[in-house]
PDB file of N, CA and C in Angstrom:
ATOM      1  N   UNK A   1     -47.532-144.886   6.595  1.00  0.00           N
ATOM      2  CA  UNK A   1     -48.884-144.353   6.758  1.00  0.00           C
ATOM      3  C   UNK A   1     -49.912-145.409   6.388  1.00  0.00           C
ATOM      4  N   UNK A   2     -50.992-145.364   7.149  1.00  0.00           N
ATOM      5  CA  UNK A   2     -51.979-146.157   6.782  1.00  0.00           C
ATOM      6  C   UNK A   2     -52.363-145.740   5.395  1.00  0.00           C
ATOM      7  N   UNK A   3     -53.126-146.939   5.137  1.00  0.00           N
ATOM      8  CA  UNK A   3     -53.783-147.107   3.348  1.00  0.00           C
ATOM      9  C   UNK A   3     -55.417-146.667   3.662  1.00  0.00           C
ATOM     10  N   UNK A   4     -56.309-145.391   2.774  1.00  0.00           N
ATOM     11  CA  UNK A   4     -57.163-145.127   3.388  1.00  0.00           C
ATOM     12  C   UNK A   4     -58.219-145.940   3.006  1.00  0.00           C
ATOM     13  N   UNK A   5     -59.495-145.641   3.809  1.00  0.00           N
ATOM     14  CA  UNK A   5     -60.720-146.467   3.833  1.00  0.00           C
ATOM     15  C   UNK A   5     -61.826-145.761   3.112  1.00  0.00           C
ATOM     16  N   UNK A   6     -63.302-146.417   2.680  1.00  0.00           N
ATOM     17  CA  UNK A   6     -63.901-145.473   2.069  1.00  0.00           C
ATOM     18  C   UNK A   6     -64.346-144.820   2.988  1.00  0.00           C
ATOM     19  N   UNK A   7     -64.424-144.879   4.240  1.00  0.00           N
ATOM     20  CA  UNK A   7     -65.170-144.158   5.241  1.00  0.00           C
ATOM     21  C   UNK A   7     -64.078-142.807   4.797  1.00  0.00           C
ATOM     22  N   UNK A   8     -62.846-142.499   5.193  1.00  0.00           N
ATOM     23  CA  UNK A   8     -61.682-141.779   5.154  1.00  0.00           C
ATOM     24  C   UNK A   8     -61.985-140.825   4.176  1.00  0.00           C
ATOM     25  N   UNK A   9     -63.050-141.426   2.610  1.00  0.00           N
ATOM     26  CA  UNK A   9     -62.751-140.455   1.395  1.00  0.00           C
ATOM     27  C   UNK A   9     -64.018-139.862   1.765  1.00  0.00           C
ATOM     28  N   UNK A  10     -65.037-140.893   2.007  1.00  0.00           N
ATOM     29  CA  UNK A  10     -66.304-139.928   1.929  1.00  0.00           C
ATOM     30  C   UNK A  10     -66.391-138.656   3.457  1.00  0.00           C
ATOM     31  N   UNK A  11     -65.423-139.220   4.178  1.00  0.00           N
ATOM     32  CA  UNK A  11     -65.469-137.509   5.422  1.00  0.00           C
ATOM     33  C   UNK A  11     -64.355-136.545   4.790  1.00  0.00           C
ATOM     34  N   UNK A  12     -63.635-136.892   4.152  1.00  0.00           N
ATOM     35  CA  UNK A  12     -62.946-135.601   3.721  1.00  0.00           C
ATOM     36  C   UNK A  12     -63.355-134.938   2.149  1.00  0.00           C
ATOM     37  N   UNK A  13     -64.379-135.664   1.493  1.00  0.00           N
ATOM     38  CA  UNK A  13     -64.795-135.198   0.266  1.00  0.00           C
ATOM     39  C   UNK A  13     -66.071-134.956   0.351  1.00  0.00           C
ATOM     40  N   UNK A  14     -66.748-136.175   1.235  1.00  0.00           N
ATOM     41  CA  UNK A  14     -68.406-135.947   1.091  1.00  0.00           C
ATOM     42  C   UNK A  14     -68.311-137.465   0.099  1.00  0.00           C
ATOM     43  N   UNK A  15     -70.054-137.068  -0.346  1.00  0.00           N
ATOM     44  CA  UNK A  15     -70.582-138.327  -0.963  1.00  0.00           C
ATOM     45  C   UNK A  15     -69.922-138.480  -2.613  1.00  0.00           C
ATOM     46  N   UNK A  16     -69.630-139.369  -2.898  1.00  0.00           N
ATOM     47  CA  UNK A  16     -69.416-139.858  -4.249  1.00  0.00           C
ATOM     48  C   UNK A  16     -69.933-141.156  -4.991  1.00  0.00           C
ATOM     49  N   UNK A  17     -69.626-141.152  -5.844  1.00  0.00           N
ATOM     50  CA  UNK A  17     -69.933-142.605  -6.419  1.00  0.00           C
ATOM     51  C   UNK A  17     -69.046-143.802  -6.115  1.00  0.00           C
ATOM     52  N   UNK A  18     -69.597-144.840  -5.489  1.00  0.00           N
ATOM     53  CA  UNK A  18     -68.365-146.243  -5.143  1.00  0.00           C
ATOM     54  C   UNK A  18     -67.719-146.544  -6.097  1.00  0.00           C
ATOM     55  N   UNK A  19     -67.702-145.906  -7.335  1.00  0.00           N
ATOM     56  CA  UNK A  19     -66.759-146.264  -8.696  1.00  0.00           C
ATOM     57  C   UNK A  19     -65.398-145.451  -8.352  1.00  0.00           C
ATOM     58  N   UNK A  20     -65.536-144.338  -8.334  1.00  0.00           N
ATOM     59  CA  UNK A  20     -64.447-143.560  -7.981  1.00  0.00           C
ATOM     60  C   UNK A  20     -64.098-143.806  -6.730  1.00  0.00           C
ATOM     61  N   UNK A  21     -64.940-143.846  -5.752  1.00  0.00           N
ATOM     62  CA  UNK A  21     -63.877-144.520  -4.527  1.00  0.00           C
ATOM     63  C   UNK A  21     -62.926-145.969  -4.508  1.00  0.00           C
ATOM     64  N   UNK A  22     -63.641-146.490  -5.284  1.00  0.00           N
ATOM     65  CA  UNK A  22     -62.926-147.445  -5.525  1.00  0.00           C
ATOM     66  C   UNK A  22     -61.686-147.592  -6.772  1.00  0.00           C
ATOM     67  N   UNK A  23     -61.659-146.375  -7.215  1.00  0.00           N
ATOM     68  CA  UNK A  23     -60.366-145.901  -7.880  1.00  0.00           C
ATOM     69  C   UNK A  23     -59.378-145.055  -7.385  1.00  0.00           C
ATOM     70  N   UNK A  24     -60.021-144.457  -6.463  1.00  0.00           N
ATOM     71  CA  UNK A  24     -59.092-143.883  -5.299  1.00  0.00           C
ATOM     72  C   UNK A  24     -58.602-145.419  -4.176  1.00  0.00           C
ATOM     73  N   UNK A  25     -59.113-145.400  -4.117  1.00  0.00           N
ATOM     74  CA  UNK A  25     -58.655-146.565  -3.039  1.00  0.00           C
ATOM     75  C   UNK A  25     -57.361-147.258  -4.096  1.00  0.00           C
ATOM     76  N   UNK A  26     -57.910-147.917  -5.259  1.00  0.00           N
ATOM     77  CA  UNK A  26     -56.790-148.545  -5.940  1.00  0.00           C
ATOM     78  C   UNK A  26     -55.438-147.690  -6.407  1.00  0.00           C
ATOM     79  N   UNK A  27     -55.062-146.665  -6.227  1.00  0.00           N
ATOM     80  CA  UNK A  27     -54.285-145.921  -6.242  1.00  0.00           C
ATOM     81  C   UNK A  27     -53.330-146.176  -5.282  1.00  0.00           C
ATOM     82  N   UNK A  28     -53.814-146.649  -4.295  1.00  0.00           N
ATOM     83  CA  UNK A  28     -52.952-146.787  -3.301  1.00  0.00           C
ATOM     84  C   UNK A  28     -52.788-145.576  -2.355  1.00  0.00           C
ATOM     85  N   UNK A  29     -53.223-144.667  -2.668  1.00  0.00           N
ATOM     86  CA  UNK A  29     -52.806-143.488  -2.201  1.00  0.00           C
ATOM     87  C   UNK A  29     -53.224-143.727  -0.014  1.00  0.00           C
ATOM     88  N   UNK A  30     -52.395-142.447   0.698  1.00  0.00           N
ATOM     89  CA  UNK A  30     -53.044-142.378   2.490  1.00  0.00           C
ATOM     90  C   UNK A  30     -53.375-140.883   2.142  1.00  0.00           C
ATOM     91  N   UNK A  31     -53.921-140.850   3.513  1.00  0.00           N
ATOM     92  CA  UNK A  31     -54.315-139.788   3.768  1.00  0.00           C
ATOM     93  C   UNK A  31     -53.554-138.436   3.523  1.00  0.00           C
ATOM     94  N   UNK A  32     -52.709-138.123   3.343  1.00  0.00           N
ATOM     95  CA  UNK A  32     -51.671-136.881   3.422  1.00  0.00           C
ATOM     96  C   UNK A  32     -51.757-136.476   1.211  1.00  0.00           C
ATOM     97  N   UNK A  33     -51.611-137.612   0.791  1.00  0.00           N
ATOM     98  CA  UNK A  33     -51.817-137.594  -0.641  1.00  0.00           C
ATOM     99  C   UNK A  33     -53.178-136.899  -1.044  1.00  0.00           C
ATOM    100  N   UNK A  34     -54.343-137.631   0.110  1.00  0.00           N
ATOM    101  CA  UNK A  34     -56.272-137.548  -0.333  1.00  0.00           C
ATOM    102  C   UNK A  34     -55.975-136.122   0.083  1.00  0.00           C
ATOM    103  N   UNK A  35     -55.709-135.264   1.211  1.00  0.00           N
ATOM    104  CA  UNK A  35     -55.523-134.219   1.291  1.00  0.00           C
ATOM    105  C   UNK A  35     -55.269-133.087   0.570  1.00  0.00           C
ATOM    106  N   UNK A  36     -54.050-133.603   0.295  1.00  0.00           N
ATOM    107  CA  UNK A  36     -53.162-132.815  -1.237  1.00  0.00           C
ATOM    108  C   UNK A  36     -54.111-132.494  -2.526  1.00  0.00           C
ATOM    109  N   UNK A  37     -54.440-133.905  -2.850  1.00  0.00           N
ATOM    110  CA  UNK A  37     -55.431-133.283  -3.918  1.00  0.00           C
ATOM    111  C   UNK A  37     -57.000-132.802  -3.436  1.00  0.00           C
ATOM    112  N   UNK A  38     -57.327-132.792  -2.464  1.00  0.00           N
ATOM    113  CA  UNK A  38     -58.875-132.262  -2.076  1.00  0.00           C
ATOM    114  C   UNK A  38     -58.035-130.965  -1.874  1.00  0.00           C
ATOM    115  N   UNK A  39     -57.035-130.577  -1.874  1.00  0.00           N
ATOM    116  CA  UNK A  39     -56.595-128.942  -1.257  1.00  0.00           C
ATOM    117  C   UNK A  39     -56.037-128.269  -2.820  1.00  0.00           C
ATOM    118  N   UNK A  40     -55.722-129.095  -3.776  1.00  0.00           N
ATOM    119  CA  UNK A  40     -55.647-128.676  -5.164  1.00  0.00           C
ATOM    120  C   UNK A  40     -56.905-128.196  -6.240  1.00  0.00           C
ATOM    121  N   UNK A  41     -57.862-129.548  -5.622  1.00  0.00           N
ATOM    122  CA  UNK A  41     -59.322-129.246  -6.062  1.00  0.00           C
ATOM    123  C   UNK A  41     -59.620-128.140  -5.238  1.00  0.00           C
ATOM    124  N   UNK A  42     -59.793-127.640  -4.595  1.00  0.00           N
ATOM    125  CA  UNK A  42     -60.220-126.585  -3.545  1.00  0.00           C
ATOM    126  C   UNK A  42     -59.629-125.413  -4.087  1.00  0.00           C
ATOM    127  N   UNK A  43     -58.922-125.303  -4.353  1.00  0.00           N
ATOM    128  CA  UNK A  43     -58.167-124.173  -4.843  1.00  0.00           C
ATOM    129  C   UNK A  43     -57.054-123.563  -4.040  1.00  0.00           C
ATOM    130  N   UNK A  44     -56.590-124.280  -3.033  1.00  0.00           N
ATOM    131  CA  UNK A  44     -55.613-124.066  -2.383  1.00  0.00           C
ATOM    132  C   UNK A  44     -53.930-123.794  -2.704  1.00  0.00           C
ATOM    133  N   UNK A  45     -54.102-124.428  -3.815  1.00  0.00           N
ATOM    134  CA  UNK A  45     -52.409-124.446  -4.018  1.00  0.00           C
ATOM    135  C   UNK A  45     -52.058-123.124  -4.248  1.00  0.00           C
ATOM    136  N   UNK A  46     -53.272-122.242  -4.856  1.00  0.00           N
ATOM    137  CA  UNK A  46     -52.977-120.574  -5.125  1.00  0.00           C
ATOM    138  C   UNK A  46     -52.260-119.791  -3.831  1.00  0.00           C
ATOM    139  N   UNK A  47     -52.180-120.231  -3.115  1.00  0.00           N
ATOM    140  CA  UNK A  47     -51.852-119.856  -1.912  1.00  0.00           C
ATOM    141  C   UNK A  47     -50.192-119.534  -1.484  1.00  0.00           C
ATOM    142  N   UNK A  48     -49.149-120.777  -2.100  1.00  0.00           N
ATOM    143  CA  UNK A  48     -48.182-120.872  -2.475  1.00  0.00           C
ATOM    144  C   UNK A  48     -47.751-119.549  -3.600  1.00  0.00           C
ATOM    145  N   UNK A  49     -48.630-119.545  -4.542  1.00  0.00           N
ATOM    146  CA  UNK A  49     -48.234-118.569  -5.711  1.00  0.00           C
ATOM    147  C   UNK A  49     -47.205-119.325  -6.573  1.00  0.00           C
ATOM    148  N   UNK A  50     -45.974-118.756  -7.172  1.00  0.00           N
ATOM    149  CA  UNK A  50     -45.397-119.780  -8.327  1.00  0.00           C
ATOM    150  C   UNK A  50     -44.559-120.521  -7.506  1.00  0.00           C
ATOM    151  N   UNK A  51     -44.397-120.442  -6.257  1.00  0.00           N
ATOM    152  CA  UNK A  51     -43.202-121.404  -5.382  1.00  0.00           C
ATOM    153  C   UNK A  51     -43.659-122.715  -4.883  1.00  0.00           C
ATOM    154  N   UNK A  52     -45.204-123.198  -5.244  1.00  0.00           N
ATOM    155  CA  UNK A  52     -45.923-123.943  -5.438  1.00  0.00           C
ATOM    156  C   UNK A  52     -45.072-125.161  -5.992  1.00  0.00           C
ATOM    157  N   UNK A  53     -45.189-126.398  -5.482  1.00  0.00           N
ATOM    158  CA  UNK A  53     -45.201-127.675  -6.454  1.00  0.00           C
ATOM    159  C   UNK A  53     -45.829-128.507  -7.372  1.00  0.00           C
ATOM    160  N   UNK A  54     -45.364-128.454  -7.814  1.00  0.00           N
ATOM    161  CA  UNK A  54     -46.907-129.950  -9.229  1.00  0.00           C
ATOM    162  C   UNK A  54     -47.269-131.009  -8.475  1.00  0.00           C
ATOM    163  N   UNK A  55     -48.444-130.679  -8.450  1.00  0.00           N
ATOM    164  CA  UNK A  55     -48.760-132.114  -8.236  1.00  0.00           C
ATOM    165  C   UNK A  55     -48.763-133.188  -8.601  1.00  0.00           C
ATOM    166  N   UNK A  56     -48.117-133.932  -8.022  1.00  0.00           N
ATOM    167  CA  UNK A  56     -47.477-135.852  -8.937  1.00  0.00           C
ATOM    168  C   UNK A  56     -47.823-137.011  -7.801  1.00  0.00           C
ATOM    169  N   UNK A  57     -47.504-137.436  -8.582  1.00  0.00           N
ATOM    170  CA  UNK A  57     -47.744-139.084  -8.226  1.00  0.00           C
ATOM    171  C   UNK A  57     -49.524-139.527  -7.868  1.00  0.00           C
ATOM    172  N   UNK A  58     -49.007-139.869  -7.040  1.00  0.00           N
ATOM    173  CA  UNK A  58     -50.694-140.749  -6.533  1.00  0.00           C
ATOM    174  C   UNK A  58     -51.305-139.818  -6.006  1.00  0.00           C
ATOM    175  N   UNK A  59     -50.889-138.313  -5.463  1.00  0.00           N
ATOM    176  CA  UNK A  59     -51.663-137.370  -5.435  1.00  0.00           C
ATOM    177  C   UNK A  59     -52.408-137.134  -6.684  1.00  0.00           C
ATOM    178  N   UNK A  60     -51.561-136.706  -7.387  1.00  0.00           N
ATOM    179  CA  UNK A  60     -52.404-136.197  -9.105  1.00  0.00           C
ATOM    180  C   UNK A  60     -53.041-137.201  -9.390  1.00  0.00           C
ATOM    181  N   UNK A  61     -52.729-138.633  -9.661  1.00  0.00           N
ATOM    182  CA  UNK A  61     -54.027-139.520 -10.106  1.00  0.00           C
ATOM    183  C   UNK A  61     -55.007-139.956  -9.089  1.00  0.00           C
ATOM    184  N   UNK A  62     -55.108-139.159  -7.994  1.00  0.00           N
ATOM    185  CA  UNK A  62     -56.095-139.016  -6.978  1.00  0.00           C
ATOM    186  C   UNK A  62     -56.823-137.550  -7.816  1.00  0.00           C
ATOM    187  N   UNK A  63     -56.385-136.596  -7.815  1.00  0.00           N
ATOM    188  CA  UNK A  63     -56.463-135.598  -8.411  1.00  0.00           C
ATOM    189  C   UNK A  63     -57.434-135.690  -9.881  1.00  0.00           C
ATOM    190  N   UNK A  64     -56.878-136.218 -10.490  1.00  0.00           N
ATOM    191  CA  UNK A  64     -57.094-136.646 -11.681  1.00  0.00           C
ATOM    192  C   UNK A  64     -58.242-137.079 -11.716  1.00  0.00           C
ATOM    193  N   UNK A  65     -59.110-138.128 -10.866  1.00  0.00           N
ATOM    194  CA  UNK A  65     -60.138-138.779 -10.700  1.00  0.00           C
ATOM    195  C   UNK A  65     -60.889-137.576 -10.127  1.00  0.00           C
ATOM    196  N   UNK A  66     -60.926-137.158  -9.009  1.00  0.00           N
ATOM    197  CA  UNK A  66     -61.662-136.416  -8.982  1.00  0.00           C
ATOM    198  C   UNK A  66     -62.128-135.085  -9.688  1.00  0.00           C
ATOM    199  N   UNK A  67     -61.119-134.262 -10.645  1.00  0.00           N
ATOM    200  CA  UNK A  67     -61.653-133.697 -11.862  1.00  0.00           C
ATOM    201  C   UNK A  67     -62.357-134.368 -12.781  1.00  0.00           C
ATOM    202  N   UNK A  68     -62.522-135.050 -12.914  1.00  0.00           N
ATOM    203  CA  UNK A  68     -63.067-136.463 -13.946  1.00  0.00           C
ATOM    204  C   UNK A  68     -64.547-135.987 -13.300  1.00  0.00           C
ATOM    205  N   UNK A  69     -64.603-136.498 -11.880  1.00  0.00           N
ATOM    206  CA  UNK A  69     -66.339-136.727 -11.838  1.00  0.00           C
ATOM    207  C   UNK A  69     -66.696-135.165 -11.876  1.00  0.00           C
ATOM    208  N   UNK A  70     -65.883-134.344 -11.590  1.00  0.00           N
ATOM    209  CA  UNK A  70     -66.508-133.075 -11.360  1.00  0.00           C
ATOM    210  C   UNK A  70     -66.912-132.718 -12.408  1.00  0.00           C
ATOM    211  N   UNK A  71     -65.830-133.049 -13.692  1.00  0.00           N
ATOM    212  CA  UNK A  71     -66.529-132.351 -15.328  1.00  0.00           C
ATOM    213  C   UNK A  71     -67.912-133.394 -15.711  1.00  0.00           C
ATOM    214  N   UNK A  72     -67.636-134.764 -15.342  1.00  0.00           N
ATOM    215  CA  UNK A  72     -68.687-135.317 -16.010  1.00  0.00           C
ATOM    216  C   UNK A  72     -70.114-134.884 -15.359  1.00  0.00           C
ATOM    217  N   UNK A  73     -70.014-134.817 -13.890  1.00  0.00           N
ATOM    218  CA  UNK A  73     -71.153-134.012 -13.745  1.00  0.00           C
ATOM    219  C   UNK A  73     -71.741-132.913 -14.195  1.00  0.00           C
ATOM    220  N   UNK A  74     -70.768-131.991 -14.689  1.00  0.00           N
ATOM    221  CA  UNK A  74     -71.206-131.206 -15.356  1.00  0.00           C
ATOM    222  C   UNK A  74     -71.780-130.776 -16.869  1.00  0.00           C
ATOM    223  N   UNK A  75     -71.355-132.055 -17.309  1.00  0.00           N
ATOM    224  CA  UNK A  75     -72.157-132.210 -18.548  1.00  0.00           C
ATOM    225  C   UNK A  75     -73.225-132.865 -18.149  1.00  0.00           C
ATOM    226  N   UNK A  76     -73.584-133.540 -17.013  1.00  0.00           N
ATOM    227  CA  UNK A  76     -74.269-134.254 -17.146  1.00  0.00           C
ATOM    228  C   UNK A  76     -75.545-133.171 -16.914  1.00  0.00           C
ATOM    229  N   UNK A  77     -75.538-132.095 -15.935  1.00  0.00           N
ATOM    230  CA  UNK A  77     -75.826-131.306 -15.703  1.00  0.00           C
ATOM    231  C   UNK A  77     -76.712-130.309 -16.892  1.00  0.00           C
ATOM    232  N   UNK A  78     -75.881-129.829 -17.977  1.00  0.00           N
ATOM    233  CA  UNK A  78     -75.527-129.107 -19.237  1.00  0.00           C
ATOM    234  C   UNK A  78     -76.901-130.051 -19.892  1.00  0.00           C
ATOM    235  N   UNK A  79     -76.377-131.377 -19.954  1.00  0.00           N
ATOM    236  CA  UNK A  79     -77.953-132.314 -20.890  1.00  0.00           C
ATOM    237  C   UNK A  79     -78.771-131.826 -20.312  1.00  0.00           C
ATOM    238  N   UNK A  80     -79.288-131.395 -19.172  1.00  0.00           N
ATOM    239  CA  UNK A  80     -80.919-131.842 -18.299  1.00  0.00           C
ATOM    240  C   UNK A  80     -81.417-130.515 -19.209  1.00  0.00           C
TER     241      UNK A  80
END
C-alpha cells in the first residue's frame, strides 16, 4: 500500500495542525490504518460490540495522536 500524503490526512480528517500531520505521516502508517483510527475516533468500533478488535500498531499510534489534539483542544478550550 501506498505511504499517505498530507493531502490524504487533511480529506479524511479535515484541517489540523502540520505538527500532528507530520506525526502521522512519521508513523508510517497508509491509508487502511488512517481509516481504522478516524473510524475508532468516530465511534465506530461500537458497532462490532465485544467481537471487536484492539486497536494496535500504527493504527493506535495514529489513534493515539489524534486523541492527543482532541483533549488538548479541549483544555485549551476550558482556559478561554
Amino acid at each position: 500500500m501506498q505511504q499517505l500524503t498530507h493531502h490524504d490526512i487533511v480529506r479524511l480528517l479535515g484541517d489540523m495542525n502540520d505538527h500532528s500531520i507530520v506525526e502521522i505521516l512519521e508513523t508510517g502508517a497508509n491509508m487502511e490504518q488512517l481509516e481504522e483510527a478516524a473510524a475508532w475516533l468516530a465511534g465506530e468500533n461500537d458497532v462490532m460490540g465485544d467481537a471487536r478488535l484492539p486497536l494496535e500498531g500504527t493504527a493506535a499510534r495514529v489513534y493515539d495522536i489524534l486523541i492527543r489534539d482532541i483533549e488538548l483542544a479541549r483544555q485549551a478550550e476550558a482556559e478561554r
